[in-house]
PDB file of N, CA and C in Angstrom:
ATOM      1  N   UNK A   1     -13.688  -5.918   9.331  1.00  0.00           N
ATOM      2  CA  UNK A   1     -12.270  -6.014   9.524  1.00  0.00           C
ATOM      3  C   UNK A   1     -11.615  -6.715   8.332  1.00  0.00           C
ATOM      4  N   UNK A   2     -11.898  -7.878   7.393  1.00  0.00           N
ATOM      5  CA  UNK A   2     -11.589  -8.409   6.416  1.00  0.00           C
ATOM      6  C   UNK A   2     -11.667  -7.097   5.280  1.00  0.00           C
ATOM      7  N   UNK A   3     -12.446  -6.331   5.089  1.00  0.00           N
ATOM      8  CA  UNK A   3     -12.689  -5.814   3.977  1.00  0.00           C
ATOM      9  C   UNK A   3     -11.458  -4.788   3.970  1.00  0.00           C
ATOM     10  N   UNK A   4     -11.401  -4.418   5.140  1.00  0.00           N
ATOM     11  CA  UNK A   4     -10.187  -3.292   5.954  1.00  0.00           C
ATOM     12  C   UNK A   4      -9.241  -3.800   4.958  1.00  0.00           C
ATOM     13  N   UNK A   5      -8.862  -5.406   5.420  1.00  0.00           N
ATOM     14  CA  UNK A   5      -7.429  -5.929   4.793  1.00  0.00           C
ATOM     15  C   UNK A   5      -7.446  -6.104   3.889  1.00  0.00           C
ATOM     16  N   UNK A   6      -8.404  -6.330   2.775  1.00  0.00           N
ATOM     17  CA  UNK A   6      -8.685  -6.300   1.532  1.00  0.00           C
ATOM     18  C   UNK A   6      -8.153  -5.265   0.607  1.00  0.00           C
ATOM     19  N   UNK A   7      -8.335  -4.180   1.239  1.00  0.00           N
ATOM     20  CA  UNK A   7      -8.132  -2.932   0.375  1.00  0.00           C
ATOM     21  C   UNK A   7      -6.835  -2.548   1.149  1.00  0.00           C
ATOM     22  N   UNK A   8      -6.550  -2.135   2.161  1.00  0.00           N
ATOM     23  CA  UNK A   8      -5.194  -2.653   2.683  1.00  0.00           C
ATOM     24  C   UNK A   8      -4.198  -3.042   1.788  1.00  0.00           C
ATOM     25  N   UNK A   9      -4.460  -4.456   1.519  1.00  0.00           N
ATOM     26  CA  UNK A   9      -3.838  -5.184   0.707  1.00  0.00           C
ATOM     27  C   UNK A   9      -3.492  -4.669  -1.023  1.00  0.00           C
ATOM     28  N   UNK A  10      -4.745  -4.574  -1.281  1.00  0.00           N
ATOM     29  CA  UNK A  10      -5.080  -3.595  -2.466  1.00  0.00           C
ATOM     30  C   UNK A  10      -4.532  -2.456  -2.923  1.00  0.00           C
ATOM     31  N   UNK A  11      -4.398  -1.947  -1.835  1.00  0.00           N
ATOM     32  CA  UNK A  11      -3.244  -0.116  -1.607  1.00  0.00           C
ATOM     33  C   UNK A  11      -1.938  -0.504  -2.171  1.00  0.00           C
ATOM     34  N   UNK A  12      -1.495  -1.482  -0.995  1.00  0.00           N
ATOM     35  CA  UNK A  12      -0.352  -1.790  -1.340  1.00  0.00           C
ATOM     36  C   UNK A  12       0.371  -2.485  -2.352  1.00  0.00           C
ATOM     37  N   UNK A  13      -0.555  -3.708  -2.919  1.00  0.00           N
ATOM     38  CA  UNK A  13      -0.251  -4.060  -4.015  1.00  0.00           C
ATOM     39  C   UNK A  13      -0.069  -3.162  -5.396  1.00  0.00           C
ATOM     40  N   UNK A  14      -1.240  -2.157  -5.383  1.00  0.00           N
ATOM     41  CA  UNK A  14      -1.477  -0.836  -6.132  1.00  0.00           C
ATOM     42  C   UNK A  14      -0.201  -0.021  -6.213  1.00  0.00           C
ATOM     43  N   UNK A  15       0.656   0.546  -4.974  1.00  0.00           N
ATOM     44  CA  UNK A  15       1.933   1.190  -4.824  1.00  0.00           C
ATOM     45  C   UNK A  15       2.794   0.393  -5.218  1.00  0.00           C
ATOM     46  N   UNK A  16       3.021  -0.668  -4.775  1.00  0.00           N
ATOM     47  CA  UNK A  16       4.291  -2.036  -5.406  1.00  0.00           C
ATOM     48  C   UNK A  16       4.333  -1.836  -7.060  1.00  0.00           C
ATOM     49  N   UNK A  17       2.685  -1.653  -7.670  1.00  0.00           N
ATOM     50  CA  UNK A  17       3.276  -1.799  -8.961  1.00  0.00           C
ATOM     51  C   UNK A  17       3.101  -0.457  -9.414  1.00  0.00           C
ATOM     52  N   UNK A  18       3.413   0.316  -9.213  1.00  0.00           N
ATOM     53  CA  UNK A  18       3.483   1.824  -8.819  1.00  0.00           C
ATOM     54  C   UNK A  18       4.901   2.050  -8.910  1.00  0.00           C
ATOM     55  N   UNK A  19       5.779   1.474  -7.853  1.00  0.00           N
ATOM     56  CA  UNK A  19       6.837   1.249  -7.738  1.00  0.00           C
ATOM     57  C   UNK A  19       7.511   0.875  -8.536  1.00  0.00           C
ATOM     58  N   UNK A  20       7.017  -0.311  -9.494  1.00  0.00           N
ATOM     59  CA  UNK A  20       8.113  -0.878  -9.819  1.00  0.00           C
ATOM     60  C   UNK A  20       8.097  -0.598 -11.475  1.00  0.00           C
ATOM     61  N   UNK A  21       6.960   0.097 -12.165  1.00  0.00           N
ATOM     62  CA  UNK A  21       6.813   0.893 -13.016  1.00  0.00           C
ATOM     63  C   UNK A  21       8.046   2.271 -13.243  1.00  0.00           C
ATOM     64  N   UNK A  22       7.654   2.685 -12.317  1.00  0.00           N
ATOM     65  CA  UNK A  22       8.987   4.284 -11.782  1.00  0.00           C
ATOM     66  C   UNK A  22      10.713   3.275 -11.996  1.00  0.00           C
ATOM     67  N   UNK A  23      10.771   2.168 -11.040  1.00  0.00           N
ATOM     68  CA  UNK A  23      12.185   1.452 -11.504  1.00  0.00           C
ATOM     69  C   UNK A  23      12.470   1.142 -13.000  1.00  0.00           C
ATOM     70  N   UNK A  24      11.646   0.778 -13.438  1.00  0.00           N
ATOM     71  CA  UNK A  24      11.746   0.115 -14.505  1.00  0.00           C
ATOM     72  C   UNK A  24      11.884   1.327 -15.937  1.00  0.00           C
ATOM     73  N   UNK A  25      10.905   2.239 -15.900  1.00  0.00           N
ATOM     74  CA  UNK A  25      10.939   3.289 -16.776  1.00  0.00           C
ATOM     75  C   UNK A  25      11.649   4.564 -16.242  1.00  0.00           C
ATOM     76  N   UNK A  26      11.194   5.004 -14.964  1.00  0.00           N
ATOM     77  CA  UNK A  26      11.234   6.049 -14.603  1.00  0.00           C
ATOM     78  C   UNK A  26      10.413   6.950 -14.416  1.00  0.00           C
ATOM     79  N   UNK A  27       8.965   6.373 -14.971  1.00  0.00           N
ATOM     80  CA  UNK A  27       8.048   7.208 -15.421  1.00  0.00           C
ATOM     81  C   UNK A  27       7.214   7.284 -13.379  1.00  0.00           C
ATOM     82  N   UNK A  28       6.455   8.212 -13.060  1.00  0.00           N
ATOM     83  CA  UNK A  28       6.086   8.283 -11.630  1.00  0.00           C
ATOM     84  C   UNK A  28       4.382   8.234 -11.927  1.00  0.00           C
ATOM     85  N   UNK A  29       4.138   6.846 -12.057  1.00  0.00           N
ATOM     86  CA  UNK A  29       2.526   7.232 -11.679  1.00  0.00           C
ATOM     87  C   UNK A  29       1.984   7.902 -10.325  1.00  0.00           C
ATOM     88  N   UNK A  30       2.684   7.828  -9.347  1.00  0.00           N
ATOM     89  CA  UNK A  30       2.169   8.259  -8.410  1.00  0.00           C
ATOM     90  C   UNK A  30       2.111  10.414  -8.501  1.00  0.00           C
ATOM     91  N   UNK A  31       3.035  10.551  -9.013  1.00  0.00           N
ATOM     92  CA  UNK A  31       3.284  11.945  -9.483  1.00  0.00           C
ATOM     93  C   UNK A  31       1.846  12.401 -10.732  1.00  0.00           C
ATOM     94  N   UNK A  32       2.046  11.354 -11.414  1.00  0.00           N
ATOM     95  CA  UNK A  32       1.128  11.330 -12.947  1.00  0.00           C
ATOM     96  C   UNK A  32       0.173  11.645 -12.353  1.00  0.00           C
ATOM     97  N   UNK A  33      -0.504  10.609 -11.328  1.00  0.00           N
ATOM     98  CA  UNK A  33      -1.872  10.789 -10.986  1.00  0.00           C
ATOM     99  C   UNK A  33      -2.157  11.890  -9.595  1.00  0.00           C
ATOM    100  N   UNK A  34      -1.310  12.492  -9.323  1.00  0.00           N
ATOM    101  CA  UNK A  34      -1.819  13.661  -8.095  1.00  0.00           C
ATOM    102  C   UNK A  34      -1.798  14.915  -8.855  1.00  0.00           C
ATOM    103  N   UNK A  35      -0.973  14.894 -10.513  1.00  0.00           N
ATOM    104  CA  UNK A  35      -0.800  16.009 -10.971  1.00  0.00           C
ATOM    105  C   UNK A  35       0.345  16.960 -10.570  1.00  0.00           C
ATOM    106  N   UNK A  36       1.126  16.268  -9.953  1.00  0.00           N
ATOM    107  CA  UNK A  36       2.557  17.128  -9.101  1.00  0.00           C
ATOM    108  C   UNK A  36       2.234  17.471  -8.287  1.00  0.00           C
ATOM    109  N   UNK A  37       1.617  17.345  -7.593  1.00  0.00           N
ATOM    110  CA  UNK A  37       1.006  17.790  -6.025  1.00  0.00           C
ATOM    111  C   UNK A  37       1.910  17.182  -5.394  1.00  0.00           C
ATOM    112  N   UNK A  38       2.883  17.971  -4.948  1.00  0.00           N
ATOM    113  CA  UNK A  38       3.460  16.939  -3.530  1.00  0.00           C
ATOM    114  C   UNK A  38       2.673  17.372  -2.107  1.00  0.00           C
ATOM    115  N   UNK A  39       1.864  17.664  -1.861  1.00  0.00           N
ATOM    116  CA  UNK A  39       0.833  17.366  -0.953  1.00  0.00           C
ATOM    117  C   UNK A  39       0.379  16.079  -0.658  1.00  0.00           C
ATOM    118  N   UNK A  40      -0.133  16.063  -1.756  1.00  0.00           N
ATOM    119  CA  UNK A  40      -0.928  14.763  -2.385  1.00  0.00           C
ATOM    120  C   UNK A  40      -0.477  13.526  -2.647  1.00  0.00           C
ATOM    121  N   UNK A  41       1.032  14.059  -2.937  1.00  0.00           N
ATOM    122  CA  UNK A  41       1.918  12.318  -3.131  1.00  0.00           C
ATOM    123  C   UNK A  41       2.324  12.215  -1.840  1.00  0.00           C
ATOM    124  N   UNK A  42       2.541  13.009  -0.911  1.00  0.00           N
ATOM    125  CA  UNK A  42       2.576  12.699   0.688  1.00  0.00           C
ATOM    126  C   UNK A  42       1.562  12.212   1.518  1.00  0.00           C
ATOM    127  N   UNK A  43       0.315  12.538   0.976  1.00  0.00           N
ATOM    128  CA  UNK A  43      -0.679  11.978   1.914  1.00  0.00           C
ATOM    129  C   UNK A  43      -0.859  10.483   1.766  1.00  0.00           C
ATOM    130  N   UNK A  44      -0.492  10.414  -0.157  1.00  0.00           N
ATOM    131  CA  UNK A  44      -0.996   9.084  -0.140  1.00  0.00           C
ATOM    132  C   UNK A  44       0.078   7.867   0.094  1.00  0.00           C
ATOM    133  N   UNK A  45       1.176   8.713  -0.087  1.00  0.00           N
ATOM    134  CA  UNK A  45       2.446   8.024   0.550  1.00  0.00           C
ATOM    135  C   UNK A  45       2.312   7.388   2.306  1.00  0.00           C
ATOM    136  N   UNK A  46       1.713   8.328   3.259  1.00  0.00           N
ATOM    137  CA  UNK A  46       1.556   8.195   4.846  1.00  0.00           C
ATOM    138  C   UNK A  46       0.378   7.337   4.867  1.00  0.00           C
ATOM    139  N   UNK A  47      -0.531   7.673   3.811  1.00  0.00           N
ATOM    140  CA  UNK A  47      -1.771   5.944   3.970  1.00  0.00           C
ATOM    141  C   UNK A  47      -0.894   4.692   3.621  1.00  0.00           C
ATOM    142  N   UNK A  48      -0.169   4.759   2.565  1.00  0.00           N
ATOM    143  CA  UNK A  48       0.831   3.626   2.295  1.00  0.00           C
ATOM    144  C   UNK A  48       1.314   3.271   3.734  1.00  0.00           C
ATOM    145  N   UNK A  49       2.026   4.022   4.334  1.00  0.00           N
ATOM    146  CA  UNK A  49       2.250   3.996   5.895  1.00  0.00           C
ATOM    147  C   UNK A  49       1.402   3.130   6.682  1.00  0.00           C
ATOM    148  N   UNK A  50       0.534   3.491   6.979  1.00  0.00           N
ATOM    149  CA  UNK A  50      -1.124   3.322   7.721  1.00  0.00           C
ATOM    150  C   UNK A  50      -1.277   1.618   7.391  1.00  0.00           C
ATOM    151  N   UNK A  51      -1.724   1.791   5.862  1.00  0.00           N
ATOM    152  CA  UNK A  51      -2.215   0.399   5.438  1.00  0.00           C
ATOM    153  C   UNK A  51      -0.970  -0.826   5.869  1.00  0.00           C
ATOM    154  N   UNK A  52       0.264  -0.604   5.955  1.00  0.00           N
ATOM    155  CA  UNK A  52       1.505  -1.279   5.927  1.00  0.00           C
ATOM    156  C   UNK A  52       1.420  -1.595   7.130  1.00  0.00           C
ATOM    157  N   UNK A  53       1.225  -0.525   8.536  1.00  0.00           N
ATOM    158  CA  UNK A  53       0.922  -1.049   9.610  1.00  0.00           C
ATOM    159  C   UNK A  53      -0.465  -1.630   9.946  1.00  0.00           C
ATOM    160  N   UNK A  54      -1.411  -1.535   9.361  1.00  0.00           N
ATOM    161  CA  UNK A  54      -2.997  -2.103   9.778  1.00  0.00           C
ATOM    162  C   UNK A  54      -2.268  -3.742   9.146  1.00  0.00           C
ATOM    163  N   UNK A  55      -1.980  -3.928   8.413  1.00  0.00           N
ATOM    164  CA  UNK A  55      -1.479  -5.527   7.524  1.00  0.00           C
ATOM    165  C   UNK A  55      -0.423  -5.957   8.901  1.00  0.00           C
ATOM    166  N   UNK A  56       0.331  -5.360   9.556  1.00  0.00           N
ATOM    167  CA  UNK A  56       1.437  -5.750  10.136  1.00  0.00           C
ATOM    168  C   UNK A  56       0.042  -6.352  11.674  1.00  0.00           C
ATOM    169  N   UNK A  57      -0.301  -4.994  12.254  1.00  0.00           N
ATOM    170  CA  UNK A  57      -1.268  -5.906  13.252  1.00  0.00           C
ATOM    171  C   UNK A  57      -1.928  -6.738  12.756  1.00  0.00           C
ATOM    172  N   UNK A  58      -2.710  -6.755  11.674  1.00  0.00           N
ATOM    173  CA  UNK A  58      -3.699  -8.372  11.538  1.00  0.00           C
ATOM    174  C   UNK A  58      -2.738  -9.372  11.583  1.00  0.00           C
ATOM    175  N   UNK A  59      -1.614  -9.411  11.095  1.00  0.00           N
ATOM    176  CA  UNK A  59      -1.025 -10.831  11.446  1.00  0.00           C
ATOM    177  C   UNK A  59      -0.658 -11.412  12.576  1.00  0.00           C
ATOM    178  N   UNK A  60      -0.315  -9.935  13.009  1.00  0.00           N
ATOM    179  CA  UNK A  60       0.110 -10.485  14.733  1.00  0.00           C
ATOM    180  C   UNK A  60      -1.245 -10.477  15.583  1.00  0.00           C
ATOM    181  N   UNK A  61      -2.027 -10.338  15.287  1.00  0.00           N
ATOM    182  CA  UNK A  61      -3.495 -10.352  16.034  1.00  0.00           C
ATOM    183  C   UNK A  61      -3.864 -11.602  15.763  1.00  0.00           C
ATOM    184  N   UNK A  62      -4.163 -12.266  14.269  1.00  0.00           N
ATOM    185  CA  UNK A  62      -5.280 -12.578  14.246  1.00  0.00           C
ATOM    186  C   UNK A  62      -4.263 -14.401  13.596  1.00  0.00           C
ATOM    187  N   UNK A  63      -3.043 -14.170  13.837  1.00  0.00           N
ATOM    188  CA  UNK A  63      -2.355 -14.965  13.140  1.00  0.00           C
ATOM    189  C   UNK A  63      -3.078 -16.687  11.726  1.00  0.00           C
ATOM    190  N   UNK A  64      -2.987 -15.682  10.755  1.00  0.00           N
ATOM    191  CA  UNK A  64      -3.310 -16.541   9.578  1.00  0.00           C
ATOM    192  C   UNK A  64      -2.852 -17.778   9.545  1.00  0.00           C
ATOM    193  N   UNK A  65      -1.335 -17.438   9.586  1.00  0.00           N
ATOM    194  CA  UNK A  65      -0.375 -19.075   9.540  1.00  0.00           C
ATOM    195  C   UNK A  65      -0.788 -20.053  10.680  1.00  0.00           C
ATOM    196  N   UNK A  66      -1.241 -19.408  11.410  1.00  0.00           N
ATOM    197  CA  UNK A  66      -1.308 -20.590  12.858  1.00  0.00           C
ATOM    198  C   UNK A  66      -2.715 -21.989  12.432  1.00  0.00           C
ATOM    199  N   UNK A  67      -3.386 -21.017  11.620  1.00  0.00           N
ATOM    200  CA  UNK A  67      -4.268 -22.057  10.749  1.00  0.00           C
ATOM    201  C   UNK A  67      -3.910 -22.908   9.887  1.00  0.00           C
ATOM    202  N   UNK A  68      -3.076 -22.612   9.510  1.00  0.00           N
ATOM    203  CA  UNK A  68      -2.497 -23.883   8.467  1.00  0.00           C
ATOM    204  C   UNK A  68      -1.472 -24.531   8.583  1.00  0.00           C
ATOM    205  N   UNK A  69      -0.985 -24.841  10.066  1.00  0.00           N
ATOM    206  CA  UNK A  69      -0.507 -25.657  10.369  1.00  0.00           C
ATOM    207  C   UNK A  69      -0.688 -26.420  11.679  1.00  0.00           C
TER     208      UNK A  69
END
Protein backbone atom coordinates (compact mmCIF):
# COMPACT_ATOMS: atom_id res chain seq x y z
CA UNK A 1 0.00 0.00 0.00
CA UNK A 2 2.98 2.57 0.62
CA UNK A 3 4.58 1.75 -2.64
CA UNK A 4 0.90 2.33 -4.27
CA UNK A 5 1.38 6.00 -2.81
CA UNK A 6 4.74 6.32 -3.80
CA UNK A 7 4.24 6.17 -7.37
CA UNK A 8 0.85 7.71 -6.93
CA UNK A 9 2.64 10.46 -5.75
CA UNK A 10 5.24 10.13 -8.44
CA UNK A 11 2.46 10.26 -11.35
CA UNK A 12 1.40 13.19 -10.10
CA UNK A 13 4.27 15.05 -9.32
CA UNK A 14 5.46 13.79 -12.98
CA UNK A 15 2.05 15.57 -14.59
CA UNK A 16 2.46 18.87 -12.29
CA UNK A 17 5.73 19.31 -13.99
CA UNK A 18 4.27 18.27 -17.15
CA UNK A 19 1.95 20.93 -16.56
CA UNK A 20 3.72 23.52 -15.78
CA UNK A 21 6.31 23.09 -18.63
CA UNK A 22 3.09 23.40 -21.33
CA UNK A 23 2.27 26.95 -19.09
CA UNK A 24 5.35 28.18 -19.22
CA UNK A 25 6.48 27.35 -22.95
CA UNK A 26 3.64 25.87 -24.44
CA UNK A 27 5.47 23.08 -25.45
CA UNK A 28 3.02 19.55 -24.44
CA UNK A 29 5.17 16.84 -23.10
CA UNK A 30 2.38 14.92 -22.48
CA UNK A 31 1.42 15.13 -26.36
CA UNK A 32 5.47 14.82 -27.13
CA UNK A 33 5.55 11.63 -25.39
CA UNK A 34 2.23 9.63 -26.63
CA UNK A 35 3.23 10.89 -30.13
CA UNK A 36 -0.30 12.69 -30.68
CA UNK A 37 -2.23 9.94 -29.68
CA UNK A 38 -5.14 11.35 -28.10
CA UNK A 39 -6.06 7.94 -26.99
CA UNK A 40 -3.16 7.81 -25.12
CA UNK A 41 -3.12 11.34 -23.65
CA UNK A 42 -6.63 10.29 -22.33
CA UNK A 43 -5.77 7.23 -20.75
CA UNK A 44 -2.98 8.69 -19.08
CA UNK A 45 -4.85 11.72 -18.25
CA UNK A 46 -7.92 9.22 -16.35
CA UNK A 47 -4.81 7.41 -14.35
CA UNK A 48 -3.95 11.05 -13.38
CA UNK A 49 -7.66 10.75 -12.25
CA UNK A 50 -7.23 7.34 -10.42
CA UNK A 51 -3.86 8.23 -8.74
CA UNK A 52 -5.51 11.78 -7.49
CA UNK A 53 -8.25 9.76 -5.95
CA UNK A 54 -6.10 6.65 -4.47
CA UNK A 55 -3.86 9.94 -2.65
CA UNK A 56 -7.31 11.50 -1.62
CA UNK A 57 -8.42 8.00 0.26
CA UNK A 58 -5.01 7.36 1.95
CA UNK A 59 -5.41 10.49 3.76
CA UNK A 60 -8.71 10.07 4.80
CA UNK A 61 -8.03 6.41 5.71
CA UNK A 62 -4.96 6.28 7.09
CA UNK A 63 -4.69 10.00 8.34
CA UNK A 64 -0.83 11.08 8.23
CA UNK A 65 -1.37 14.43 10.10
CA UNK A 66 -3.05 12.81 13.05
CA UNK A 67 0.60 11.55 13.75
CA UNK A 68 2.18 14.56 14.12
CA UNK A 69 0.29 16.10 16.30
Amino acid sequence: MKLTTLICCAYLIAFGLGASVYALTGFSLLAFVCFGNTVAERALLSLTGIAAGWLAFWLIAFRPHAALG
